[in-house]
C-alpha atoms as a PDB file:
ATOM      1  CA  UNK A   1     110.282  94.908  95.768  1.00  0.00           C
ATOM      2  CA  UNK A   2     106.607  95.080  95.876  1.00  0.00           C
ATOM      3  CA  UNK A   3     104.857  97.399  92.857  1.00  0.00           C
ATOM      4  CA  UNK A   4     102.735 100.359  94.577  1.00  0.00           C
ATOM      5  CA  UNK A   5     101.088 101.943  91.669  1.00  0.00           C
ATOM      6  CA  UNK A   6     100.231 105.015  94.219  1.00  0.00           C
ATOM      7  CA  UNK A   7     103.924 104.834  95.043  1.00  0.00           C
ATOM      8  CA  UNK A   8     104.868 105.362  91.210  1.00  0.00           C
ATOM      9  CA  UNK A   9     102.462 107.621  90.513  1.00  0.00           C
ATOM     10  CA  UNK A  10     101.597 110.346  93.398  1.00  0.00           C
ATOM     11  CA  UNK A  11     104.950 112.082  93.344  1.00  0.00           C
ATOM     12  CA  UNK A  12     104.989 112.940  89.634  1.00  0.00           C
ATOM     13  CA  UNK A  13     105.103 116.216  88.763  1.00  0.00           C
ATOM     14  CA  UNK A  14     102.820 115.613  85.608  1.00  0.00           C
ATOM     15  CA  UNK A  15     100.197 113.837  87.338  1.00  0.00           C
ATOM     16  CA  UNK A  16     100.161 116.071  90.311  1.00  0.00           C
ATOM     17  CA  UNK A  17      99.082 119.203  87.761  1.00  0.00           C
ATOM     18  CA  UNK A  18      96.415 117.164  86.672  1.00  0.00           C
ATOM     19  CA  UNK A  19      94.801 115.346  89.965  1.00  0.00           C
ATOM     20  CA  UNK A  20      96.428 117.235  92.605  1.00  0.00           C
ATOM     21  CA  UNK A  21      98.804 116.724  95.843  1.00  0.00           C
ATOM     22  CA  UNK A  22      98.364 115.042  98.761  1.00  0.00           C
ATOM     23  CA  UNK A  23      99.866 112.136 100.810  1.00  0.00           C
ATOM     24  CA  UNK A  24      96.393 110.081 100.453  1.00  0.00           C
ATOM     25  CA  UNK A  25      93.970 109.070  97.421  1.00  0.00           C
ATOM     26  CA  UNK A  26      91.436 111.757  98.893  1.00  0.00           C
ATOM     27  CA  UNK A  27      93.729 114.459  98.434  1.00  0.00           C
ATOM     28  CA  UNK A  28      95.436 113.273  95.182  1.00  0.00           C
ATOM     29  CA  UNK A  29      92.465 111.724  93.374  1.00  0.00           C
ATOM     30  CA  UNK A  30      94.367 108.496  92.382  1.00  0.00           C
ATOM     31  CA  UNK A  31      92.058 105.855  93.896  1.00  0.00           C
ATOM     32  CA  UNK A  32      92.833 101.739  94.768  1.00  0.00           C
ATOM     33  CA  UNK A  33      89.994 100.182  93.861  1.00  0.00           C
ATOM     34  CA  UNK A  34      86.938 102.252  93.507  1.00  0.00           C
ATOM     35  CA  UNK A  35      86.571 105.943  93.489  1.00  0.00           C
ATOM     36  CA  UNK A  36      84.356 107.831  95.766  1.00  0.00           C
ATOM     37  CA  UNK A  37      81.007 108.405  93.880  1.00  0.00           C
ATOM     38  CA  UNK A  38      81.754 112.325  94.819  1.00  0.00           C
ATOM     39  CA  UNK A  39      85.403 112.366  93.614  1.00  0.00           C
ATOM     40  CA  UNK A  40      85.978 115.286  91.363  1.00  0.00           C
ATOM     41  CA  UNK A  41      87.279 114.869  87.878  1.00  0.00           C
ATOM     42  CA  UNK A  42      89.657 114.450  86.553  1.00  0.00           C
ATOM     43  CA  UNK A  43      90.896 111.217  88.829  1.00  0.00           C
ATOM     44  CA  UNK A  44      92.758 107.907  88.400  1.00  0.00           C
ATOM     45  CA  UNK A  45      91.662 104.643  89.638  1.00  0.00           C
ATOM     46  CA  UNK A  46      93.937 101.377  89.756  1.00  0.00           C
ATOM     47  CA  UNK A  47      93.587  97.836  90.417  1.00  0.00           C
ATOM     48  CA  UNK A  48      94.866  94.472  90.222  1.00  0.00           C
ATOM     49  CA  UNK A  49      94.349  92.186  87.038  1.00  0.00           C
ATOM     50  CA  UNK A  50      96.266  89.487  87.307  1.00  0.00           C
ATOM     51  CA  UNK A  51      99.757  88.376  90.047  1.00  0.00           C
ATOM     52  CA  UNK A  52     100.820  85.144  88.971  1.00  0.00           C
ATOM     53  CA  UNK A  53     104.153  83.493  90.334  1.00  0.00           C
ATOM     54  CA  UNK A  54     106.791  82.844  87.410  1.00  0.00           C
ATOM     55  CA  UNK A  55     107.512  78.958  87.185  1.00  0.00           C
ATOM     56  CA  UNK A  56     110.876  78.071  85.975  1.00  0.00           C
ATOM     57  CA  UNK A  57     112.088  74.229  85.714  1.00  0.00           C
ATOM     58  CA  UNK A  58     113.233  74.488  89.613  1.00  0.00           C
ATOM     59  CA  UNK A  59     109.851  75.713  90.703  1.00  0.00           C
ATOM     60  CA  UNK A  60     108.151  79.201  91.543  1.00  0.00           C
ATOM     61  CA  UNK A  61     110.389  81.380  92.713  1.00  0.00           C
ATOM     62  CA  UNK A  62     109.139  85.059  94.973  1.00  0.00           C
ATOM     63  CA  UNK A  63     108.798  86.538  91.457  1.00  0.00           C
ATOM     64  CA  UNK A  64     105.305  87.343  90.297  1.00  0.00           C
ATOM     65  CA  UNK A  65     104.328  89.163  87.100  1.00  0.00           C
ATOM     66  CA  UNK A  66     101.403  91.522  87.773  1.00  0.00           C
ATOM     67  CA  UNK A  67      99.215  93.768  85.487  1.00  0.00           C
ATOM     68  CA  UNK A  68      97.611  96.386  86.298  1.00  0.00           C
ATOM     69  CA  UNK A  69      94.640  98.310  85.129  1.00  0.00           C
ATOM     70  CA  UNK A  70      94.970 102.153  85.679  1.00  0.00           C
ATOM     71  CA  UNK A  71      91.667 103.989  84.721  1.00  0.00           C
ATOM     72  CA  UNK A  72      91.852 107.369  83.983  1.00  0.00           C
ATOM     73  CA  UNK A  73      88.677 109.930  83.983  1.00  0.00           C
ATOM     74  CA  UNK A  74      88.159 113.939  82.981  1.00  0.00           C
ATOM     75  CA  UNK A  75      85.913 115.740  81.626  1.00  0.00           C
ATOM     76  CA  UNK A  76      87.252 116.460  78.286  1.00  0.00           C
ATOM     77  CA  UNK A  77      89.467 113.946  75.962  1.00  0.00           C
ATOM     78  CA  UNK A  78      92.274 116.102  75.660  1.00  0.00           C
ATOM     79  CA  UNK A  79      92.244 116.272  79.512  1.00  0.00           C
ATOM     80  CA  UNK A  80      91.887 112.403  79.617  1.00  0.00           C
ATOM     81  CA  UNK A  81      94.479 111.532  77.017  1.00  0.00           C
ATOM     82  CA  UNK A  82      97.042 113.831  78.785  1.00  0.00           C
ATOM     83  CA  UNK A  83      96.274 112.007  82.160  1.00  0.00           C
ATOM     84  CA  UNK A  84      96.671 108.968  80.537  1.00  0.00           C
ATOM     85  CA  UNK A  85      99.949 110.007  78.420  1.00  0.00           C
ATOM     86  CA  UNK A  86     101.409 111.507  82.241  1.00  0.00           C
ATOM     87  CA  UNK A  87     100.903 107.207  83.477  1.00  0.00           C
ATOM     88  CA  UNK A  88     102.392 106.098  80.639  1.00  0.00           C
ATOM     89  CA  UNK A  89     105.877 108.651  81.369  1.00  0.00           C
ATOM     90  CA  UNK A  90     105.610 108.086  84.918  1.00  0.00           C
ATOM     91  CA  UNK A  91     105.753 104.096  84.555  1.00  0.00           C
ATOM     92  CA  UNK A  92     108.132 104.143  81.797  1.00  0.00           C
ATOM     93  CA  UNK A  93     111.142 101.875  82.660  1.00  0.00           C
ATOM     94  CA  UNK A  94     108.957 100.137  85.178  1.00  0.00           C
ATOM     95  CA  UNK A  95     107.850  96.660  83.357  1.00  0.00           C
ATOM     96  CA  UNK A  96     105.685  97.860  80.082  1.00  0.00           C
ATOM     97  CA  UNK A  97     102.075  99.029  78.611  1.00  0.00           C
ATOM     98  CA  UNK A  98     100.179  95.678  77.649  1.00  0.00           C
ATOM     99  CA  UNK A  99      96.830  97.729  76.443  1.00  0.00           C
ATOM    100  CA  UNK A 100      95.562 101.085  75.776  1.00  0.00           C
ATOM    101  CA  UNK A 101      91.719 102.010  74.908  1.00  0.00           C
ATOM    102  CA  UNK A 102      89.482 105.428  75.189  1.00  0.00           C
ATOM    103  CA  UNK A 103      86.091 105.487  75.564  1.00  0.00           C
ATOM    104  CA  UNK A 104      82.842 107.820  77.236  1.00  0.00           C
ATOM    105  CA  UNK A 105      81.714 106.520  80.195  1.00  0.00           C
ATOM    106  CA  UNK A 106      77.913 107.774  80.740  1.00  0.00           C
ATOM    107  CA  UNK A 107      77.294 107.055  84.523  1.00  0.00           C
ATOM    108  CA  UNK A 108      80.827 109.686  84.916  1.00  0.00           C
ATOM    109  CA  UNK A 109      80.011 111.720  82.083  1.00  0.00           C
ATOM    110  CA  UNK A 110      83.240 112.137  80.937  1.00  0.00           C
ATOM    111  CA  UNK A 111      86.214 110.590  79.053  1.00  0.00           C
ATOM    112  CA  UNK A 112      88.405 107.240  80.135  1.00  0.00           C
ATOM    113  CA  UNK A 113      91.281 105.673  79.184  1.00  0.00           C
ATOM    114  CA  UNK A 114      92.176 102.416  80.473  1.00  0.00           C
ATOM    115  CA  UNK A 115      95.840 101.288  80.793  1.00  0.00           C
ATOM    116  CA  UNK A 116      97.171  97.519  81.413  1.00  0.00           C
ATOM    117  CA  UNK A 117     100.506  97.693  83.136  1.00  0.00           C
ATOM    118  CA  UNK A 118     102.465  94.710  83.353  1.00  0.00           C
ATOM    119  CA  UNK A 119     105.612  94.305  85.696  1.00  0.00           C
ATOM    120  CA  UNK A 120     108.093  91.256  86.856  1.00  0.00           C
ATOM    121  CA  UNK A 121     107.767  92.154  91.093  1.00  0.00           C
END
């Protein structure tokens, strides 16, 4: 199994009301990486933090824990905290939240929430 955070999240009903449909980031406004400087709020970004191989006394194994940071934007921070509360019930039973902070980000003008998702792939 390899995690695909757009996987996990693009068919959820939840998110979909709030970012849209689609079959690619463009249409569903949850970006790898970087979003677009004209992406529309609100929008989802996600990226890697950390994939490091699990040791165990025989050696690393194919198993990797990986966290990743999901970054969540709207315009308001209801809209944000529902975006981010729709992540958290769409990864639920998929490894576990690590962190979980709100803030304004100026250059946006709107509200974020940042989520650190960690899970045994």
């Amino acid at each position: 199994m390899s995690v695909n955070p757009y996987g996990l999240l693009n068919p959820v009903a939840g998110i979909q009301t709030l970012v849209g449909t689609g079959t690619s980031p463009q249409q569903s406004r949850i970006y790898p990486g970087v979003s677009p400087e004209t992406a529309a709020l609100p929008y989802i970004e996600y990226k890697v933090i950390t994939d490091d191989p699990i040791s165990t006394i025989t050696g690393t194994g194919d198993a990797h824990h990986k966290s990743f940071q999901f970054s969540c934007y709207a315009l308001t921070y209801d809209g944000v905290q529902a975006l981010a509360d729709a992540i958290h019930a769409a990864l639920e039973g998929n490894g576990h939240q690590e962190y979980r902070s709100d803030s304004y980000e100026q250059p946006v003008k709107g509200h974020t929430v940042f989520i650190n998702w960690s899970f045994i792939d």
